[in-house]
C-alpha atoms as a PDB file:
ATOM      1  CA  UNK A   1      84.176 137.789  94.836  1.00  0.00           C
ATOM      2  CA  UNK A   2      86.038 134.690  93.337  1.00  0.00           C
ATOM      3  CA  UNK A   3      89.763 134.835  93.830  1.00  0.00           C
ATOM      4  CA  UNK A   4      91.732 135.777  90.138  1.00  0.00           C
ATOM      5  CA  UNK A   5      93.051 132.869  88.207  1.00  0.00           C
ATOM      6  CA  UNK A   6      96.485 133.010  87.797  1.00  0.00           C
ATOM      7  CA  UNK A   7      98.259 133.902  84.766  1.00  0.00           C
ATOM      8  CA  UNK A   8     100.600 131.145  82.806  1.00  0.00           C
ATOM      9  CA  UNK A   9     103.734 133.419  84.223  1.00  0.00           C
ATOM     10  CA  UNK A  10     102.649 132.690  87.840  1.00  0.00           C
ATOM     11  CA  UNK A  11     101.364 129.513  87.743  1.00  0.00           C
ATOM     12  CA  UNK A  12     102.635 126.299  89.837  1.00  0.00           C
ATOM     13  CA  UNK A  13     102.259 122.606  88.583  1.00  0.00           C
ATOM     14  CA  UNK A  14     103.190 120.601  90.912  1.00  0.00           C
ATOM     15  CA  UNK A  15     103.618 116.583  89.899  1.00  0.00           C
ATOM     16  CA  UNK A  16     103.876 114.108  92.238  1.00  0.00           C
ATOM     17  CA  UNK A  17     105.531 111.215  90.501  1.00  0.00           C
ATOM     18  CA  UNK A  18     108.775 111.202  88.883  1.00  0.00           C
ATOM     19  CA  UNK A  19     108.168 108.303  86.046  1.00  0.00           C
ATOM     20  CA  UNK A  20     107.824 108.144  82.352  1.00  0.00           C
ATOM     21  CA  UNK A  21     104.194 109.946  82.492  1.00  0.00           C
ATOM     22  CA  UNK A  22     105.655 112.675  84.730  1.00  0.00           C
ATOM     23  CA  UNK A  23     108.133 112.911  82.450  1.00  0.00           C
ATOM     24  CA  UNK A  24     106.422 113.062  79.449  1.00  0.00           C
ATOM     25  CA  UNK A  25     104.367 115.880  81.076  1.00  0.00           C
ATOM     26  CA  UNK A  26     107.497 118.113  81.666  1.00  0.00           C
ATOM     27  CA  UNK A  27     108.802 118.072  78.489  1.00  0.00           C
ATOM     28  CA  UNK A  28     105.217 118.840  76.444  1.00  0.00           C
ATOM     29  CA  UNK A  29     104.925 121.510  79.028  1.00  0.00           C
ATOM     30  CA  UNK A  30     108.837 122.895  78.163  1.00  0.00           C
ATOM     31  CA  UNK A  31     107.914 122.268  74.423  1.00  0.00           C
ATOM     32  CA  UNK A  32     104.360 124.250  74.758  1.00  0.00           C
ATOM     33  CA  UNK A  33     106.611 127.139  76.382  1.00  0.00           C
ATOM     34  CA  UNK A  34     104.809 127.022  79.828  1.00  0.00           C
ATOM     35  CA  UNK A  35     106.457 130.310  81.695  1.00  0.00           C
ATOM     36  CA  UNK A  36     105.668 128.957  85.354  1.00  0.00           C
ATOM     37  CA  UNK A  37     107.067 126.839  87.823  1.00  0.00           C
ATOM     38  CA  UNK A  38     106.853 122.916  87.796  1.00  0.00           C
ATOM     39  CA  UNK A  39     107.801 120.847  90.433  1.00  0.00           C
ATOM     40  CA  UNK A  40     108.746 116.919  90.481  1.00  0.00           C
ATOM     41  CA  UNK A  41     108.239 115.195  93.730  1.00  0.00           C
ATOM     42  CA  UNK A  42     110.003 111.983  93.103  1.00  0.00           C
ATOM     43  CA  UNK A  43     110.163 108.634  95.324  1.00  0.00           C
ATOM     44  CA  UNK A  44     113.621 108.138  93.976  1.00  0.00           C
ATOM     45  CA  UNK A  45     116.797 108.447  95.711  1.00  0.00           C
ATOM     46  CA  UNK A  46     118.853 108.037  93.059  1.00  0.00           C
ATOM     47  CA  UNK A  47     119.375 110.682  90.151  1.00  0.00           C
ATOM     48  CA  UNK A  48     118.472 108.965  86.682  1.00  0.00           C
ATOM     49  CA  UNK A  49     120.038 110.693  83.428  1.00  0.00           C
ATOM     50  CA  UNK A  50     116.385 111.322  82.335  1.00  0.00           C
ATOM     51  CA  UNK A  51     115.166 113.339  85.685  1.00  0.00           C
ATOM     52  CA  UNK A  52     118.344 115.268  85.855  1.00  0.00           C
ATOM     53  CA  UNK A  53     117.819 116.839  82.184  1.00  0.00           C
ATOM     54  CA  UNK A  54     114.347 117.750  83.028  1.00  0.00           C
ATOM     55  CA  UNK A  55     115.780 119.624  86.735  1.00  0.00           C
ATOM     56  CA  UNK A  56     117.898 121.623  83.735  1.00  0.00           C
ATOM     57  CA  UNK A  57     115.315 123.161  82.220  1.00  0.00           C
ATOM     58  CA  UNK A  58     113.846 126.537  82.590  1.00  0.00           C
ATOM     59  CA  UNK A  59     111.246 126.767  85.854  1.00  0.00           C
ATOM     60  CA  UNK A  60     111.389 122.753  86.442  1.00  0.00           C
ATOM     61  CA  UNK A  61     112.461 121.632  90.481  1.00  0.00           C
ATOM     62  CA  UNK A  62     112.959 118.306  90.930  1.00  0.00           C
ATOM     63  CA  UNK A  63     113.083 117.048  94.023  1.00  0.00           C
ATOM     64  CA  UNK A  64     114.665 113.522  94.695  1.00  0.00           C
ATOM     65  CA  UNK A  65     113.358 111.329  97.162  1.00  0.00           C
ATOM     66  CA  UNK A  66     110.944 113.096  98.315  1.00  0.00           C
ATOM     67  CA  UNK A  67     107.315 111.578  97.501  1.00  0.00           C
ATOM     68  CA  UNK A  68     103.853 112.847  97.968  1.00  0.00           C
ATOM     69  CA  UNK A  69     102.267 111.893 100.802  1.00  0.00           C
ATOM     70  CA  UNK A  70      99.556 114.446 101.786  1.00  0.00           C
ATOM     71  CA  UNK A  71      97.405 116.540  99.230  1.00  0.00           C
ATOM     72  CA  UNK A  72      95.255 119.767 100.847  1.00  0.00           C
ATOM     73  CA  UNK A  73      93.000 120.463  98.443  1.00  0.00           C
ATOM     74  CA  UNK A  74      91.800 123.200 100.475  1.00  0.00           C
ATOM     75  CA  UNK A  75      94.824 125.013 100.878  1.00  0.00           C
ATOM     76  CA  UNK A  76      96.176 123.903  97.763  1.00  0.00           C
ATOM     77  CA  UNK A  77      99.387 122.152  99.463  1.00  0.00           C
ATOM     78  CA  UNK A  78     101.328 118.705  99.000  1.00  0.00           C
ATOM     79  CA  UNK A  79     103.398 117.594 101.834  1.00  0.00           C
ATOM     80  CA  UNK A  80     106.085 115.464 100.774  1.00  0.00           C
ATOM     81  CA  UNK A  81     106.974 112.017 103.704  1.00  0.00           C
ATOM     82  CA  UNK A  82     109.769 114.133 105.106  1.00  0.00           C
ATOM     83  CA  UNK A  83     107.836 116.940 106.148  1.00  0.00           C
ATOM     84  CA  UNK A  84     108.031 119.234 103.245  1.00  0.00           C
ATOM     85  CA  UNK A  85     105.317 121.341 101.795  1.00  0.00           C
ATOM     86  CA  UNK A  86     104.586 122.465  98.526  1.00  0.00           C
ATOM     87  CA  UNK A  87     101.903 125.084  97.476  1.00  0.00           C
ATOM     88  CA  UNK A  88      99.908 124.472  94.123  1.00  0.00           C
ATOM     89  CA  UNK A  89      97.738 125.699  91.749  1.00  0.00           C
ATOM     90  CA  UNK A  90      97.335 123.105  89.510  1.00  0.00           C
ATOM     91  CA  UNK A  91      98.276 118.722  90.764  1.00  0.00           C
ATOM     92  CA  UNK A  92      99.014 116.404  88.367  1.00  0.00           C
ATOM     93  CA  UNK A  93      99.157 112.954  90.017  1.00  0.00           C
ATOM     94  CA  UNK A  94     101.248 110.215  88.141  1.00  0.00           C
ATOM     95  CA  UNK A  95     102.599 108.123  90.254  1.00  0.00           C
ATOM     96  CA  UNK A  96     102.151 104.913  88.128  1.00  0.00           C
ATOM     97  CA  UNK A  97     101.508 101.450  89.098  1.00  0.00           C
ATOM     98  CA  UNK A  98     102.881  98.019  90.678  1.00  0.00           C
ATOM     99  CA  UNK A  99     103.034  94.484  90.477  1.00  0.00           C
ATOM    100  CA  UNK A 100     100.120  93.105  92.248  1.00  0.00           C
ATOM    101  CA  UNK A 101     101.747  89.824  93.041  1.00  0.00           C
ATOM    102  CA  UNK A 102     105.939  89.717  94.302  1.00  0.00           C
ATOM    103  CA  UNK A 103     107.867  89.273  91.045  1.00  0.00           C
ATOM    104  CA  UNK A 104     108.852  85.736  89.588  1.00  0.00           C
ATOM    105  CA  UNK A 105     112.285  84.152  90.591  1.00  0.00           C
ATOM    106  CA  UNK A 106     113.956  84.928  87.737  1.00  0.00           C
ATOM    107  CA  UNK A 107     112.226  87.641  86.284  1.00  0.00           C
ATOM    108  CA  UNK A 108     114.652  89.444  85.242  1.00  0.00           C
ATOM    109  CA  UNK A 109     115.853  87.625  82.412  1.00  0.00           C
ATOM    110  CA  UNK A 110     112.217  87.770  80.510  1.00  0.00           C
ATOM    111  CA  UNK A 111     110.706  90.312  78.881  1.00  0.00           C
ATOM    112  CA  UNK A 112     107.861  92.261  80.185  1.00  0.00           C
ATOM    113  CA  UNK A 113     104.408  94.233  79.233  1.00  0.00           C
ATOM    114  CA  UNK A 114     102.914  96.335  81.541  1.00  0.00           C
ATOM    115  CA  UNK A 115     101.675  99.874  79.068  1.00  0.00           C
ATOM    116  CA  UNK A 116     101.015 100.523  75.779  1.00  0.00           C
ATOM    117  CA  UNK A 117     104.718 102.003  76.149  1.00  0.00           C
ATOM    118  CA  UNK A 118     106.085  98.190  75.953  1.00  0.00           C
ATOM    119  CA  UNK A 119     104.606  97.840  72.748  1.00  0.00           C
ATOM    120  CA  UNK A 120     107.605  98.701  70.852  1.00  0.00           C
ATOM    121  CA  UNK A 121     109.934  97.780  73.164  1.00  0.00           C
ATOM    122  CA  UNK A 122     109.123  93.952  73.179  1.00  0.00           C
ATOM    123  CA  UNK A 123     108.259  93.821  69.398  1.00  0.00           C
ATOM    124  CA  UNK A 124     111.670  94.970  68.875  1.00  0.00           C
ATOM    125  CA  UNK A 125     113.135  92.247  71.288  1.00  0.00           C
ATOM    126  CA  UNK A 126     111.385  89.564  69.374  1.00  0.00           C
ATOM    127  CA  UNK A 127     111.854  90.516  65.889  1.00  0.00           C
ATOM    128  CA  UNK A 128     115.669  90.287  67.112  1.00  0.00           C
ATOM    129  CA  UNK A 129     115.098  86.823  68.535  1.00  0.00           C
ATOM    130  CA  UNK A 130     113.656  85.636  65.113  1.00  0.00           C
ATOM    131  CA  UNK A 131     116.519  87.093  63.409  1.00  0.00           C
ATOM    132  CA  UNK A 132     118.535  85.270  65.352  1.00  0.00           C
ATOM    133  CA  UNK A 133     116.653  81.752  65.469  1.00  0.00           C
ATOM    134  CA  UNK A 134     116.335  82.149  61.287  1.00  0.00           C
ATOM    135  CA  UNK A 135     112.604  80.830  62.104  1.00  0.00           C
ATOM    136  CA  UNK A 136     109.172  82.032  63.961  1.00  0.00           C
ATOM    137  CA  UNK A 137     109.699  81.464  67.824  1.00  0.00           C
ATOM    138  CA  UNK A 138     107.796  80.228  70.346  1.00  0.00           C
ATOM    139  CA  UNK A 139     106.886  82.598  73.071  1.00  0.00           C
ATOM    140  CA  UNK A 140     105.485  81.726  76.697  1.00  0.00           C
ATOM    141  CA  UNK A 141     103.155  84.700  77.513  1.00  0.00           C
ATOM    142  CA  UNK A 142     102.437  84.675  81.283  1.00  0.00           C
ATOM    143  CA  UNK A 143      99.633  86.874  82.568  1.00  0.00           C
ATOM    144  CA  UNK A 144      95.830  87.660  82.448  1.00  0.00           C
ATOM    145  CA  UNK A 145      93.890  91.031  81.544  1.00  0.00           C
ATOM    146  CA  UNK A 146      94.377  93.608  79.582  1.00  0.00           C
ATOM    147  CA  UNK A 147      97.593  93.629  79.552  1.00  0.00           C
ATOM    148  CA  UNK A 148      98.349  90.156  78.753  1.00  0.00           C
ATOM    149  CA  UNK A 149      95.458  90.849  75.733  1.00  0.00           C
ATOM    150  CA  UNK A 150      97.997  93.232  74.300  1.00  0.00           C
ATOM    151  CA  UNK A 151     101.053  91.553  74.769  1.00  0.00           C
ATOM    152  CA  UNK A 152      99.365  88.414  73.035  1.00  0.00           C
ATOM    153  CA  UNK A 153      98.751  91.054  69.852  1.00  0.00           C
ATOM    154  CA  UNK A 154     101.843  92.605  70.104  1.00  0.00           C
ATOM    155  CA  UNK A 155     103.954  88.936  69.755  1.00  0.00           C
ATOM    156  CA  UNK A 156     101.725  87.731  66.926  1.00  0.00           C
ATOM    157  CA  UNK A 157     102.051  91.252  65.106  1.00  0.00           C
ATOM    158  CA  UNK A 158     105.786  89.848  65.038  1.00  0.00           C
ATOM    159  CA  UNK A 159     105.481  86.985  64.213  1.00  0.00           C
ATOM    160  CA  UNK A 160     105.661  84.705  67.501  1.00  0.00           C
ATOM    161  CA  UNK A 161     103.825  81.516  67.994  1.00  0.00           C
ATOM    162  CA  UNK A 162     102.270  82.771  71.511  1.00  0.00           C
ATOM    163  CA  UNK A 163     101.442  79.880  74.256  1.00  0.00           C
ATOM    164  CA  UNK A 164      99.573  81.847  76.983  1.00  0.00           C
ATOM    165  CA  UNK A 165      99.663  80.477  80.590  1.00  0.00           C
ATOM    166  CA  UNK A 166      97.196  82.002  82.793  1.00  0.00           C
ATOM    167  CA  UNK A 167      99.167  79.839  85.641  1.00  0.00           C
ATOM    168  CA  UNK A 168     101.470  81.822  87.991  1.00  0.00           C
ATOM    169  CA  UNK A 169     105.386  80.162  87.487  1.00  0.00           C
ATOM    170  CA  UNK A 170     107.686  79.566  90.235  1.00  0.00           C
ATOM    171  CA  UNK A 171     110.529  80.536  88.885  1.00  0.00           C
ATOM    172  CA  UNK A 172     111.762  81.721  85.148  1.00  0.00           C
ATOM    173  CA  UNK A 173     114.205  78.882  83.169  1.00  0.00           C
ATOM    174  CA  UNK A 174     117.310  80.534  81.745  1.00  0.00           C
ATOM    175  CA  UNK A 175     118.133  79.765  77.646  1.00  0.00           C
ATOM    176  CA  UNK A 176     121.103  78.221  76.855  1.00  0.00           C
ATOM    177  CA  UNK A 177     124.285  81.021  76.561  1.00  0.00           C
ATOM    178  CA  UNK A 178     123.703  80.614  72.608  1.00  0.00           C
ATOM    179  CA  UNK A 179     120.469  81.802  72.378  1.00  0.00           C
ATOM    180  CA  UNK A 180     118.661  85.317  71.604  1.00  0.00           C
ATOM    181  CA  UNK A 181     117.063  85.498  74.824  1.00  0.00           C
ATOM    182  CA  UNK A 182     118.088  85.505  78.438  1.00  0.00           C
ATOM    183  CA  UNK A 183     114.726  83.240  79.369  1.00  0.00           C
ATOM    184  CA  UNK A 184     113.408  79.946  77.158  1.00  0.00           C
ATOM    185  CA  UNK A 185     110.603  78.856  79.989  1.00  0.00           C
ATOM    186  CA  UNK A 186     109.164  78.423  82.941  1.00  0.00           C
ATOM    187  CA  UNK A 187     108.537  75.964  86.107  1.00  0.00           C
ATOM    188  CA  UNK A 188     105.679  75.689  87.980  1.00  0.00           C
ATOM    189  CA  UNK A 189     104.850  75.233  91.814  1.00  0.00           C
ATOM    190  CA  UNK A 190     103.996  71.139  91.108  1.00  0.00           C
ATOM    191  CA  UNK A 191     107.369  70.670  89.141  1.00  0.00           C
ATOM    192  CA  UNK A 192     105.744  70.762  85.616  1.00  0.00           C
ATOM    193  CA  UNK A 193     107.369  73.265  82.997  1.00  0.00           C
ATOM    194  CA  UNK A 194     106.969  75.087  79.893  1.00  0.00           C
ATOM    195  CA  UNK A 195     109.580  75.860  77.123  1.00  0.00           C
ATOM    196  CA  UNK A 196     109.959  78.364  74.007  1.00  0.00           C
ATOM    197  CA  UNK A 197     112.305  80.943  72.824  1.00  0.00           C
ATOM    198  CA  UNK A 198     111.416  83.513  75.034  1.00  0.00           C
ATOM    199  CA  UNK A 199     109.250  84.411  77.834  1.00  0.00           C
ATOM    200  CA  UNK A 200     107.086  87.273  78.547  1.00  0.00           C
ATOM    201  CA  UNK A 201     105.131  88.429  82.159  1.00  0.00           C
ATOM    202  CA  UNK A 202     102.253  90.656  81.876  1.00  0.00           C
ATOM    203  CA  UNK A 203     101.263  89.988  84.863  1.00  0.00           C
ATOM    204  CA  UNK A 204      98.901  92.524  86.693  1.00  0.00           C
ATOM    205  CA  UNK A 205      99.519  95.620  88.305  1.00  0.00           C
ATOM    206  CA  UNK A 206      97.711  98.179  90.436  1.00  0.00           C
ATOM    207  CA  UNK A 207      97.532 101.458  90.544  1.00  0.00           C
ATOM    208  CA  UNK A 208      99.335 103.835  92.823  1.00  0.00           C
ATOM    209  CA  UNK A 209      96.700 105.797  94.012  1.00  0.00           C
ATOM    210  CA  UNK A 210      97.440 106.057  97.727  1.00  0.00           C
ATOM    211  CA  UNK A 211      97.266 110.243  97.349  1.00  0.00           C
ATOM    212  CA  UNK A 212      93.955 109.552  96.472  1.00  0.00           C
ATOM    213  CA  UNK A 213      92.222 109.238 100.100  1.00  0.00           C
ATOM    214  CA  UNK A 214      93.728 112.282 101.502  1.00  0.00           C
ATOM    215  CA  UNK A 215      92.076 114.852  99.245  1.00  0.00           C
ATOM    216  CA  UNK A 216      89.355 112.851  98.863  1.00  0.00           C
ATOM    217  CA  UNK A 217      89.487 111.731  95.220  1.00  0.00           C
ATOM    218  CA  UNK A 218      87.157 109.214  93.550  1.00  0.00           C
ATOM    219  CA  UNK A 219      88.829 106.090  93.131  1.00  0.00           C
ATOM    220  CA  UNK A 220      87.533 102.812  90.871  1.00  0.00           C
ATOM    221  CA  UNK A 221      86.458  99.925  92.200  1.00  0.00           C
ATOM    222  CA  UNK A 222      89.726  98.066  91.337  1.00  0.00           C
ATOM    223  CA  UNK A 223      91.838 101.156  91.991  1.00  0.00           C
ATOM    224  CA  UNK A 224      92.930 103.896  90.122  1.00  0.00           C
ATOM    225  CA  UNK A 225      92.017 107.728  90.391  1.00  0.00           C
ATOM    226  CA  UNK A 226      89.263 108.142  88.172  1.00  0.00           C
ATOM    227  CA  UNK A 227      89.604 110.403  85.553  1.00  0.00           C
ATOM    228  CA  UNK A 228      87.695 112.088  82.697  1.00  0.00           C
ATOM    229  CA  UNK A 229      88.418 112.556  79.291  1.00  0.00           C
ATOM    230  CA  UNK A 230      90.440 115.828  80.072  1.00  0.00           C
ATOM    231  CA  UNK A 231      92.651 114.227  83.066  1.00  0.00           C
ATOM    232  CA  UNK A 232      90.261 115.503  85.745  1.00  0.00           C
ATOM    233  CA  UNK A 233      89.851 114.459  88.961  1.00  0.00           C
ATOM    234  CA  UNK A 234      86.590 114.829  91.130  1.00  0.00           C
ATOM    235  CA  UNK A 235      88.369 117.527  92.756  1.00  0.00           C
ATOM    236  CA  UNK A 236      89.255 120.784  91.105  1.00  0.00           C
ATOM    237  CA  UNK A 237      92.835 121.845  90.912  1.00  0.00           C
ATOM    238  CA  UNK A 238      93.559 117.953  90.446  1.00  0.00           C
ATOM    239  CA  UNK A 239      94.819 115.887  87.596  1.00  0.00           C
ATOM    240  CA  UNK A 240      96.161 112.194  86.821  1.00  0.00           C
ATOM    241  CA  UNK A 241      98.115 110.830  84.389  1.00  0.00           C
ATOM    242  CA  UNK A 242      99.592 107.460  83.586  1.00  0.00           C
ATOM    243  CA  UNK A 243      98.826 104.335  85.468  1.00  0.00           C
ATOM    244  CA  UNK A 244      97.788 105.909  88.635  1.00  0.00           C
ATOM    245  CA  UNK A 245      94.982 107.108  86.627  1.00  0.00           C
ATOM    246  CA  UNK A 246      91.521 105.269  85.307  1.00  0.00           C
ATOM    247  CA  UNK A 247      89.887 106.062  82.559  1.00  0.00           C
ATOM    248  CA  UNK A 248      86.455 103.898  82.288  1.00  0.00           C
ATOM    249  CA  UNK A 249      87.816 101.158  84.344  1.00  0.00           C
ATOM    250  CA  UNK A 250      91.260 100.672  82.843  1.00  0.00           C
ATOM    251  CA  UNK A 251      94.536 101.629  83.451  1.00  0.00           C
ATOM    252  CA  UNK A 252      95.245 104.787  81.546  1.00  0.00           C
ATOM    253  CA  UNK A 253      99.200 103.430  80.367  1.00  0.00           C
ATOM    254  CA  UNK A 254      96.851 100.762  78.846  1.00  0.00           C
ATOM    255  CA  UNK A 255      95.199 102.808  76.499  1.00  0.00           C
ATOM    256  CA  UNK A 256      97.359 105.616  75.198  1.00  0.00           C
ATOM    257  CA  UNK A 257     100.778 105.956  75.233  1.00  0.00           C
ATOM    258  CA  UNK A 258     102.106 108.054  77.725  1.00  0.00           C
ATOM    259  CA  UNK A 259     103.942 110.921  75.624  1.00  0.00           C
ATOM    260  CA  UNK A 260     100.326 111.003  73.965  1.00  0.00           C
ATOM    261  CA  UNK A 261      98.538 111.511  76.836  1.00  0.00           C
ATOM    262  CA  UNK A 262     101.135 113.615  78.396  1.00  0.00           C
ATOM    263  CA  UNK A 263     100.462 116.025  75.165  1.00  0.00           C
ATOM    264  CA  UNK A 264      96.718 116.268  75.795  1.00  0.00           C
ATOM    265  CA  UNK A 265      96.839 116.455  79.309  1.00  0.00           C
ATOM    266  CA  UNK A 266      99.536 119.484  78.575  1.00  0.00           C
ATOM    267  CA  UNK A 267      96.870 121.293  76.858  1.00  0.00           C
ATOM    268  CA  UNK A 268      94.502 121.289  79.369  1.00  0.00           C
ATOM    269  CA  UNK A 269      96.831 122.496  82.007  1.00  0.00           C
ATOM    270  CA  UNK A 270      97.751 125.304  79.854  1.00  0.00           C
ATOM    271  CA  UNK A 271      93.563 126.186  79.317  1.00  0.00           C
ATOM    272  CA  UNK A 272      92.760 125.960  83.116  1.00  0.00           C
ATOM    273  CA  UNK A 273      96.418 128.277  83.886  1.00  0.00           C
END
């Protein structure tokens, strides 16, 4: 006899990740009136605005620094790294990428494309830089793949005159206090530089996937939990979402947005419940 499926009322989502995907899930979840428990098992110590509205919600846990670090799939448990132990009946994994390389001296003063998400984000922050310059700038795009693909749309959608560099920089050159941006170039390793009005890194990132080997997940080639078109895993019981998740060899935050995905990805929780 096959054990009963539990209804919506009872049911336990547990997410291990605590970003904008995670997020995202919560809230379609909340807005799709899902009556069961969620919990957040987040690598942060610190208690972000965002997080603490979701923890405010009806059903929703979220518990701060405490990540994922062992999946049962078996016994339908996540153990967090300091020993805790959660019981499940339906994982959603989104624990998102990182950098693949250390980050640029400097990067902090450029803007940066990682996710669909960014789209907006650094269209915005360039259409204020032309406003500003009363002319089309010149942006220094730094980064290869996908993402640097996008980001090389994104800046000619507004407007930019894009010079890509495939070249890693040394360090980021900060624009004069007058102008519309906190970067204007870059300098390389063999003292040779490149200016603009504005710099931005879409550099390459990896997936966090690291929960993968433990409940024995399939993982792509380059990383990534591989996923189908309905957020499934290879195991039952087990979902990913955002950039810890790959969908036909790329990075899932590269192509949809996460609140979109989140929605779908919603629904299908709701079905299997």
């Amino acid at each position: 006899m096959s054990a009963p499926v539990p209804s919506t009322s009872t049911t336990r989502i547990v997410i291990a990740g605590a970003g904008p995907a995670a997020q995202a899930l919560v809230s379609q979840l909340d807005r799709a009136r899902f009556t069961g428990t969620i919990t957040v098992l987040s690598n942060r110590d610190d208690s972000p605005e965002e997080l603490l509205k979701l923890a405010m919600l009806p059903g929703v846990s979220v518990r701060f620094g405490q990540p994922a670090s062992h999946i049962d799939p078996v016994n339908l448990t996540v153990a967090t790294a300091d020993g805790m132990e959660f019981a499940y009946d339906q994982l959603v994994i989104a624990t998102g990428s990182a950098p693949v390389a250390s980050p640029v001296e400097g990067a902090g003063r450029c803007l940066t494309y990682s996710t669909i998400d960014d789209a907006a984000r650094v269209g915005e922050a360039v259409s204020q830089v032309a406003r500003e310059l009363g002319r089309r700038p010149l942006g220094i795009l730094v980064g290869t793949g996908a993402a640097a693909g996008q980001a090389e749309a994104v800046l000619r959608a507004r407007g930019v005159r894009p010079i890509r560099t495939t070249a890693r920089p040394a360090a980021v050159i900060p624009s004069p206090p007058a102008s519309g941006c906190a970067a204007s170039g870059v300098v390389f390793e063999d003292g040779s530089s490149m200016y603009g009005d504005l710099v931005v890194l879409a550099e390459e990132r990896e997936s966090r996937d690291e929960l993968a080997a433990s409940a024995g997940l399939e993982t792509a080639a380059t990383g990534g939990i591989v996923i189908g078109h309905d957020f499934r895993t290879s195991v039952p019981g087990i979902w990913a979402l955002g950039d810890a998740a790959v969908f036909d060899g790329v990075r899932l935050g590269l192509l949809v947005a996460a609140a979109s995905a989140a929605g779908a990805c919603a629904t299908q929780l709701l079905t299997a419940a």
